[in-house]
PDB file of N, CA and C in Angstrom:
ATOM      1  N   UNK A   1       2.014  64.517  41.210  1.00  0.00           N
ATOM      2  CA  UNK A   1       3.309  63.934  41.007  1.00  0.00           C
ATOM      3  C   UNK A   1       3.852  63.494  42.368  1.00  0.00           C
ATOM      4  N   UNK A   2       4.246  62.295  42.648  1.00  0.00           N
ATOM      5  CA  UNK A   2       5.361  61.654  43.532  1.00  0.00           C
ATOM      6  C   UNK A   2       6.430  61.516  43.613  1.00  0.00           C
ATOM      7  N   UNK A   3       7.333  61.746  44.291  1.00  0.00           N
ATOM      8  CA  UNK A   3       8.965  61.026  44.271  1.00  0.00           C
ATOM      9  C   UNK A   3       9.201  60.481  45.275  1.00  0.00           C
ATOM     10  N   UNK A   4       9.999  59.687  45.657  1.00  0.00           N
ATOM     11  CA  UNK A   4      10.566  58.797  46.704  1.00  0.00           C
ATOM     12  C   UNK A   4      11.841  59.010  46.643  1.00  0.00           C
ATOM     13  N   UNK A   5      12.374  59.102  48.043  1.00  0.00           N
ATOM     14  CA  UNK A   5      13.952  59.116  48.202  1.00  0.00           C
ATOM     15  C   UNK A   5      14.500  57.208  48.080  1.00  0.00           C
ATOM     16  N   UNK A   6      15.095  57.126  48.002  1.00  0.00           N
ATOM     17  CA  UNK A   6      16.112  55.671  48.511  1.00  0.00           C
ATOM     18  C   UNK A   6      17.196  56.055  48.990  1.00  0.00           C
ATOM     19  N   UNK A   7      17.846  56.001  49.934  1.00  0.00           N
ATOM     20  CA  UNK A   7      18.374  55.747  51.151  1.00  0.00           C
ATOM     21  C   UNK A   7      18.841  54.698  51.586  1.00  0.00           C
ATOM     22  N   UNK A   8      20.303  55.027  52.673  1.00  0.00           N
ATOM     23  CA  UNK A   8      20.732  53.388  54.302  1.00  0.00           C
ATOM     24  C   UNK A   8      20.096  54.702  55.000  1.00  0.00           C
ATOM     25  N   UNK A   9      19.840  53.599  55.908  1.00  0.00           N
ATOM     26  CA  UNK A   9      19.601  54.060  56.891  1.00  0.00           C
ATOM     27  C   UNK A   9      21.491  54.646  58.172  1.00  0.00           C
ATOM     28  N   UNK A  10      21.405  54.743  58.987  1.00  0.00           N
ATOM     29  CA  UNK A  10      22.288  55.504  59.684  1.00  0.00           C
ATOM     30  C   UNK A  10      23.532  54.210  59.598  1.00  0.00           C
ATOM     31  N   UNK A  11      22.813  52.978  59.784  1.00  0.00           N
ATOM     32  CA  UNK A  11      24.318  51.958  60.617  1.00  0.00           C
ATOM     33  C   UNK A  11      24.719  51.109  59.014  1.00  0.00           C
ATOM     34  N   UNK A  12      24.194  51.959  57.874  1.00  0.00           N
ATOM     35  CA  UNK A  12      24.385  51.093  56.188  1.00  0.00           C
ATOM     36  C   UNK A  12      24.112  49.261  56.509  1.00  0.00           C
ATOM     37  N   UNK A  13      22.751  49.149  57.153  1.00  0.00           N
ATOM     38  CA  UNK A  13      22.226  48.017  57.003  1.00  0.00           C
ATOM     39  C   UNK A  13      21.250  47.690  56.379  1.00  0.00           C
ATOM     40  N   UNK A  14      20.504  48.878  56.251  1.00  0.00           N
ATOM     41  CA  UNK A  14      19.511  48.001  55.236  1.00  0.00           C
ATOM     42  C   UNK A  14      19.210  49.943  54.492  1.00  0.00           C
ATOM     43  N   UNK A  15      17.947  49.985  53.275  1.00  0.00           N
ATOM     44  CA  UNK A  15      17.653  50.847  52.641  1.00  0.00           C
ATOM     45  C   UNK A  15      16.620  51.154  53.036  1.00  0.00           C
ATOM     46  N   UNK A  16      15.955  52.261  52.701  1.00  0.00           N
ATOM     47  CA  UNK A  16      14.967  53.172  53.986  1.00  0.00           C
ATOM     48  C   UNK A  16      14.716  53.817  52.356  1.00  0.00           C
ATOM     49  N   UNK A  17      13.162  53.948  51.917  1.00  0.00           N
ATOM     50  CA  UNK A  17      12.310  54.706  51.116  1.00  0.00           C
ATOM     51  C   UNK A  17      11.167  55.298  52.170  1.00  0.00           C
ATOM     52  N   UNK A  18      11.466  56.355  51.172  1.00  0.00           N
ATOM     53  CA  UNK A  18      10.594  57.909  51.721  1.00  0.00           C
ATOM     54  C   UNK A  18       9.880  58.717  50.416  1.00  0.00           C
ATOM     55  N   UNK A  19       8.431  59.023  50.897  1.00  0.00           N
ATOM     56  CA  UNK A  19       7.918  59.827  50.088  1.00  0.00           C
ATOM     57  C   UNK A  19       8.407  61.195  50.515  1.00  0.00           C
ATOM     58  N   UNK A  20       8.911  61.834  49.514  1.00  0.00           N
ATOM     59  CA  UNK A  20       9.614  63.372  49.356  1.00  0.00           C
ATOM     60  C   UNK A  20       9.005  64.349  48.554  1.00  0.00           C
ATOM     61  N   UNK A  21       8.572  66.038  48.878  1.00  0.00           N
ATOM     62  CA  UNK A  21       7.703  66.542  48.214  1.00  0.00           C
ATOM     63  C   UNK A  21       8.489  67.216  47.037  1.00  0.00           C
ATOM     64  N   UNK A  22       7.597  67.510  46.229  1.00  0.00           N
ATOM     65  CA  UNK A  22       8.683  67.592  44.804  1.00  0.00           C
ATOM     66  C   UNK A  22       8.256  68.952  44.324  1.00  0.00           C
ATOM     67  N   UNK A  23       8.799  69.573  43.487  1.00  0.00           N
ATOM     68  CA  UNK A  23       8.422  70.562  42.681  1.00  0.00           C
ATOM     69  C   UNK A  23       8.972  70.553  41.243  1.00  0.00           C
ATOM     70  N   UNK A  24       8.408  71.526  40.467  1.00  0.00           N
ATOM     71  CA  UNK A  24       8.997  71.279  39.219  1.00  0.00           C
ATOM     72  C   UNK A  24       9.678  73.239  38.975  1.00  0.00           C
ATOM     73  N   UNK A  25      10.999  73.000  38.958  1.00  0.00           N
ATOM     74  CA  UNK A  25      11.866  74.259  38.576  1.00  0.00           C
ATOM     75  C   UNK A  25      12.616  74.392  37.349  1.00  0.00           C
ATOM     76  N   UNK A  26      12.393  75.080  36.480  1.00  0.00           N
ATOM     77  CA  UNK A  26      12.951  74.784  35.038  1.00  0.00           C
ATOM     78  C   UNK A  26      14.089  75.410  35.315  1.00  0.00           C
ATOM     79  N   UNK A  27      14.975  74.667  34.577  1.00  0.00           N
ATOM     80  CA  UNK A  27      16.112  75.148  33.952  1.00  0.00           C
ATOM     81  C   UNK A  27      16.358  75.046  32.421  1.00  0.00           C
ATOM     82  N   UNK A  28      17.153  76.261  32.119  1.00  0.00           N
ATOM     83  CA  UNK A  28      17.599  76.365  30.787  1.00  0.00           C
ATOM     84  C   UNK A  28      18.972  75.789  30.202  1.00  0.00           C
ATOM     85  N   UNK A  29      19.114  74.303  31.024  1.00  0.00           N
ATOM     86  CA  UNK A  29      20.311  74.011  30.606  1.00  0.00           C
ATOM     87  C   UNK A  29      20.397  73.319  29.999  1.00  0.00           C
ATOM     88  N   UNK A  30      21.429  73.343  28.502  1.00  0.00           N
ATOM     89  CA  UNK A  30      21.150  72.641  27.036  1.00  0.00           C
ATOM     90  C   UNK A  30      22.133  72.139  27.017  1.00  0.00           C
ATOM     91  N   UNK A  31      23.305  71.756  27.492  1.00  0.00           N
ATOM     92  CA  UNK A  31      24.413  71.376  27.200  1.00  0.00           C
ATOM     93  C   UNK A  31      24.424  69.962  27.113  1.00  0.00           C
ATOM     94  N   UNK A  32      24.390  69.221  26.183  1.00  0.00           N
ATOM     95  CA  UNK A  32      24.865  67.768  25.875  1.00  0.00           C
ATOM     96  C   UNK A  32      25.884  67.036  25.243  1.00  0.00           C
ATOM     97  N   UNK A  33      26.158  66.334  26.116  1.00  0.00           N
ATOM     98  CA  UNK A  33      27.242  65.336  25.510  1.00  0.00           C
ATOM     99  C   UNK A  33      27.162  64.784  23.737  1.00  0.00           C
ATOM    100  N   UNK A  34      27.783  64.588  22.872  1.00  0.00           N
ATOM    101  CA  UNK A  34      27.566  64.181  21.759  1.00  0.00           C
ATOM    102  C   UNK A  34      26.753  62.747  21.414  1.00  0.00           C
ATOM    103  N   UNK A  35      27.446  61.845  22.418  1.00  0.00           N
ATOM    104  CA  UNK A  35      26.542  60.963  22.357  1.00  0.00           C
ATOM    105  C   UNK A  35      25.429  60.859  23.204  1.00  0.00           C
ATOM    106  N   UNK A  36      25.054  61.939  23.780  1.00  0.00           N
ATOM    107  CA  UNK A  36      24.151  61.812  24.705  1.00  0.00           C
ATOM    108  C   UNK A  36      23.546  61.439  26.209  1.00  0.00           C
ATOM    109  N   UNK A  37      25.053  60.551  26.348  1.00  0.00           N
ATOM    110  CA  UNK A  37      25.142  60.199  28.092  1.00  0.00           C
ATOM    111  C   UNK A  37      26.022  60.723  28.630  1.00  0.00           C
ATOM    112  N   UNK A  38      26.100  60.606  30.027  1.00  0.00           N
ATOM    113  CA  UNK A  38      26.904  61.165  31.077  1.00  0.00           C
ATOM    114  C   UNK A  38      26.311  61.679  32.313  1.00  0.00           C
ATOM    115  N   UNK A  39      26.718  62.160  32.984  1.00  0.00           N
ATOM    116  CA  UNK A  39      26.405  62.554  34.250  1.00  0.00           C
ATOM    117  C   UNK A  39      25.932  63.768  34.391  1.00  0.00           C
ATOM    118  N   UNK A  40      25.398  64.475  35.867  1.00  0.00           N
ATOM    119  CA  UNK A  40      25.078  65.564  36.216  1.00  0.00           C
ATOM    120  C   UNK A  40      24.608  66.139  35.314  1.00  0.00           C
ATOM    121  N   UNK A  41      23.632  65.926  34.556  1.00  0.00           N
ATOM    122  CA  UNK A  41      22.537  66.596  33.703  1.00  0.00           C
ATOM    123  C   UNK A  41      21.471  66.825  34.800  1.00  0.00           C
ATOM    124  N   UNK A  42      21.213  68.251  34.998  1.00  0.00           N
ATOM    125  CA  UNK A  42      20.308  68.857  35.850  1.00  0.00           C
ATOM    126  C   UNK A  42      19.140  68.284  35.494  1.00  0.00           C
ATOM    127  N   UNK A  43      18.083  67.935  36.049  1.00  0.00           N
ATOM    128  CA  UNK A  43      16.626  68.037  35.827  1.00  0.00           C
ATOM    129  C   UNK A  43      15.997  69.049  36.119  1.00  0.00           C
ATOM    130  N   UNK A  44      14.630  69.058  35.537  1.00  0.00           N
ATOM    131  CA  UNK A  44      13.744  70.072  36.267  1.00  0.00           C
ATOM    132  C   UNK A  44      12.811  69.593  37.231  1.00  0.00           C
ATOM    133  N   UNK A  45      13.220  69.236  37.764  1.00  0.00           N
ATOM    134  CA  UNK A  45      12.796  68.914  39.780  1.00  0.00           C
ATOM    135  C   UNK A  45      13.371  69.022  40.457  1.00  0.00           C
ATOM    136  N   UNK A  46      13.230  69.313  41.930  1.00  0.00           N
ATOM    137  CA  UNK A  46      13.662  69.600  42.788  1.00  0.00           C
ATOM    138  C   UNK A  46      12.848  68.762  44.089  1.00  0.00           C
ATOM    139  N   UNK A  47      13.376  68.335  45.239  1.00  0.00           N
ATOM    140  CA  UNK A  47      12.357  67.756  45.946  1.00  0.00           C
ATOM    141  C   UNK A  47      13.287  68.313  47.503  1.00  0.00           C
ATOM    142  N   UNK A  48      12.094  68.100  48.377  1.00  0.00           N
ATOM    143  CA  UNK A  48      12.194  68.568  49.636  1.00  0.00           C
ATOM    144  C   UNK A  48      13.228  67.674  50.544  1.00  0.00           C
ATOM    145  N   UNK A  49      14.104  67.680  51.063  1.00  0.00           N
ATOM    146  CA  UNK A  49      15.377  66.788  51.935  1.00  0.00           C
ATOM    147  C   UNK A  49      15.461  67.846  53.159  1.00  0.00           C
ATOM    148  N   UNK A  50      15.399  67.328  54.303  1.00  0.00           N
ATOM    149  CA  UNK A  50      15.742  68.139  55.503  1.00  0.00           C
ATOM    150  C   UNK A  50      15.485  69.280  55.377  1.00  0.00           C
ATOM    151  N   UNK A  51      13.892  68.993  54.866  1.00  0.00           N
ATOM    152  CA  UNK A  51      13.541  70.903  54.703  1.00  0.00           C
ATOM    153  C   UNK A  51      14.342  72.129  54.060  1.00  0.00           C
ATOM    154  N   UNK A  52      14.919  71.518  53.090  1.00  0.00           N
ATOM    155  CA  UNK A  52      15.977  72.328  52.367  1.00  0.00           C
ATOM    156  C   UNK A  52      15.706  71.642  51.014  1.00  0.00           C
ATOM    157  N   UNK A  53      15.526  72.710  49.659  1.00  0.00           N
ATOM    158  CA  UNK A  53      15.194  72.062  48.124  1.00  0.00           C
ATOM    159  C   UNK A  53      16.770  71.611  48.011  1.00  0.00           C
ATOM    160  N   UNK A  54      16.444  70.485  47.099  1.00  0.00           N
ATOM    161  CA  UNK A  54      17.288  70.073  46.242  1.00  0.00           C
ATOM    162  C   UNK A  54      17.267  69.614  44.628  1.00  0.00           C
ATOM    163  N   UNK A  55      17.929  70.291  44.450  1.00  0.00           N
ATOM    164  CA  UNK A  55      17.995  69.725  42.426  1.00  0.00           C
ATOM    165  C   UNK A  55      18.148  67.934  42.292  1.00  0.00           C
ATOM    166  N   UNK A  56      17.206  68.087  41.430  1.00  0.00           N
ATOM    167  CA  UNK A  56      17.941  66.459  41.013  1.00  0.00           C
ATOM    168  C   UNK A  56      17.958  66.461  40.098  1.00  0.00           C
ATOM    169  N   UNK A  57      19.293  65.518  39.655  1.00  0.00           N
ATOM    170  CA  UNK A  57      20.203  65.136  38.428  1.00  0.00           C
ATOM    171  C   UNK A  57      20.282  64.262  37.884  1.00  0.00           C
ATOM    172  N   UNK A  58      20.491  63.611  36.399  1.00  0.00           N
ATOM    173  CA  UNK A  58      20.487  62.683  35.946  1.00  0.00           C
ATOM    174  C   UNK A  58      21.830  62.231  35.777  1.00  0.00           C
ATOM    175  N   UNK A  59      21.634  60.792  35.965  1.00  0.00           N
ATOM    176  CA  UNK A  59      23.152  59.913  35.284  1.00  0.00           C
ATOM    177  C   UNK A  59      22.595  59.038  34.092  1.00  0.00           C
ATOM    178  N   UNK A  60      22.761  59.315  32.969  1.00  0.00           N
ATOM    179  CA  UNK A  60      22.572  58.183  31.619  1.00  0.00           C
ATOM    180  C   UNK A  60      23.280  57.351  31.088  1.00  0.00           C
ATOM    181  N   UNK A  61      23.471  56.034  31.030  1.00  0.00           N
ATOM    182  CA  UNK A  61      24.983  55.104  30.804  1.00  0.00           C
ATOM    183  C   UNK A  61      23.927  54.486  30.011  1.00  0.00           C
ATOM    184  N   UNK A  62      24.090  53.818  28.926  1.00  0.00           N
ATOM    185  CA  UNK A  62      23.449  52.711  28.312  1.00  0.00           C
ATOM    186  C   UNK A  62      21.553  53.286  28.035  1.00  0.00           C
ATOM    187  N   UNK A  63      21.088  52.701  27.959  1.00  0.00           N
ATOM    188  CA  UNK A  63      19.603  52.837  27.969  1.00  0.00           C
ATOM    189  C   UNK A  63      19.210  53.132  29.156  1.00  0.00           C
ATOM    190  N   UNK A  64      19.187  52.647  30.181  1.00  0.00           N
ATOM    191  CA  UNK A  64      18.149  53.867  31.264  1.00  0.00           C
ATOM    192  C   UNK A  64      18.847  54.905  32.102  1.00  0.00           C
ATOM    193  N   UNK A  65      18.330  55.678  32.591  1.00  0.00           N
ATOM    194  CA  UNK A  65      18.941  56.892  33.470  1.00  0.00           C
ATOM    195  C   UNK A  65      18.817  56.526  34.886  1.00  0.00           C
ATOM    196  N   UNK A  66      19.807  57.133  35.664  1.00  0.00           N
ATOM    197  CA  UNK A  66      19.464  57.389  37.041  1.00  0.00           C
ATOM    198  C   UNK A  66      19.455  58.619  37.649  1.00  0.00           C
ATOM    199  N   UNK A  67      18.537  58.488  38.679  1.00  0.00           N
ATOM    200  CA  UNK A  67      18.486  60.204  39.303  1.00  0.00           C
ATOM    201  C   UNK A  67      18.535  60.396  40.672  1.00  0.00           C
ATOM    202  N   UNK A  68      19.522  61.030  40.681  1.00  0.00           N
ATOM    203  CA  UNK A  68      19.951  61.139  42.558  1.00  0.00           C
ATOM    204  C   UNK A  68      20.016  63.120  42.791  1.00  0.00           C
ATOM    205  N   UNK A  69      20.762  62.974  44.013  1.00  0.00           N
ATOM    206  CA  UNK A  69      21.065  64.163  44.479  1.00  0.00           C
ATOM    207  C   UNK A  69      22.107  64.282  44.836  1.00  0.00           C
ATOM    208  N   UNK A  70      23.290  65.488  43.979  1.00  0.00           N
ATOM    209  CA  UNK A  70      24.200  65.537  43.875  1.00  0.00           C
ATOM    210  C   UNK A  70      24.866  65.796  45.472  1.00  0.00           C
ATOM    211  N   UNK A  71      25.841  65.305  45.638  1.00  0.00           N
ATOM    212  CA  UNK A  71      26.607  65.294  47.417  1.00  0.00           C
ATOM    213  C   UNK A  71      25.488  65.215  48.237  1.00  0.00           C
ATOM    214  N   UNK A  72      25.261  64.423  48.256  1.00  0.00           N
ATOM    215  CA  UNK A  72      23.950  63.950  49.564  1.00  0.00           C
ATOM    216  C   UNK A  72      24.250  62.238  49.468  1.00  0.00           C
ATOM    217  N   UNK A  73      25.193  61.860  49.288  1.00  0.00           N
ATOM    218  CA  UNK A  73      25.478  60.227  49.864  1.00  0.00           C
ATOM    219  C   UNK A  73      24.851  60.071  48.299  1.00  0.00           C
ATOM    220  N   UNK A  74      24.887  58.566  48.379  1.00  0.00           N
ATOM    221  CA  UNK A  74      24.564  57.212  47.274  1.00  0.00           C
ATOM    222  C   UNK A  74      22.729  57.483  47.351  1.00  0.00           C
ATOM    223  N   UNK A  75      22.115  58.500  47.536  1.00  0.00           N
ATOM    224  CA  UNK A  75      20.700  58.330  47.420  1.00  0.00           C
ATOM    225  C   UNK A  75      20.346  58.748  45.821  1.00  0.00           C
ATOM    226  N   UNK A  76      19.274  57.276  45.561  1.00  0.00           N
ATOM    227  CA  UNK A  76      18.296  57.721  44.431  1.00  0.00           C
ATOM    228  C   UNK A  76      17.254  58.180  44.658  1.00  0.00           C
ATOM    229  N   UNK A  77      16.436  58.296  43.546  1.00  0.00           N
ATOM    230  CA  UNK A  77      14.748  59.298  43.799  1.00  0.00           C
ATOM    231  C   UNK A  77      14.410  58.892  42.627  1.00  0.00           C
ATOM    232  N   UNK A  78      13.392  58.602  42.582  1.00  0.00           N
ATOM    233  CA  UNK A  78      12.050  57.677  41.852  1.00  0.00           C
ATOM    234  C   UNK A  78      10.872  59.060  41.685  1.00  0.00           C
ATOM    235  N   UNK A  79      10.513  59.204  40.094  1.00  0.00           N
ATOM    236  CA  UNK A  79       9.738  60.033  40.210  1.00  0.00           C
ATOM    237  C   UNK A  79       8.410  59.858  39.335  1.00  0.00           C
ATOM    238  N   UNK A  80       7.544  59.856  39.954  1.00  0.00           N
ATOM    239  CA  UNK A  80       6.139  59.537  39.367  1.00  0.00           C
ATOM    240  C   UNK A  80       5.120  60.427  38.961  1.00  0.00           C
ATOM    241  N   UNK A  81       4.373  60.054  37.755  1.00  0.00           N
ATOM    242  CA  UNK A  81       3.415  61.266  37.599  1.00  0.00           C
ATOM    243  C   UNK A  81       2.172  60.524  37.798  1.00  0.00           C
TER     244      UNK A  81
END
């Protein structure tokens, strides 16, 4: 499995992708919205940032999801099997 960060770089001029090491950490969290979207829905991954794990979370609006890391700036993460 792969993930990639997306990222600015320091001066917000351009976007900076990074391969990031990932793990898979379950959680038992069931709680859903009725219709099914919304925010901060935990995943079960976690990936490596400044040598410190981080959870990543889903945002669902419409048909596709997005997945970032909660208070760590505007970064997404791309995750591949």
């Amino acid at each position: 499995m792969q993930a990639y960060l997306h990222t600015k770089n320091d001066d917000n001029s351009c976007f900076l992708t990074r391969e990031v090491e990932i793990k898979a950490k379950y959680t038992n969290y069931t709680k859903l919205t009725k219709s099914g979207y919304g925010c901060d829905f935990p995943s079960d991954y976690m990936i490596k940032v400044n040598n410190k794990w981080r959870r990543v979370y889903i945002m669902c609006y419409g048909n596709g999801a997005t997945l970032y890391i909660k208070n760590y700036g505007k970064n997404t993460v791309d995750i591949y099997n």
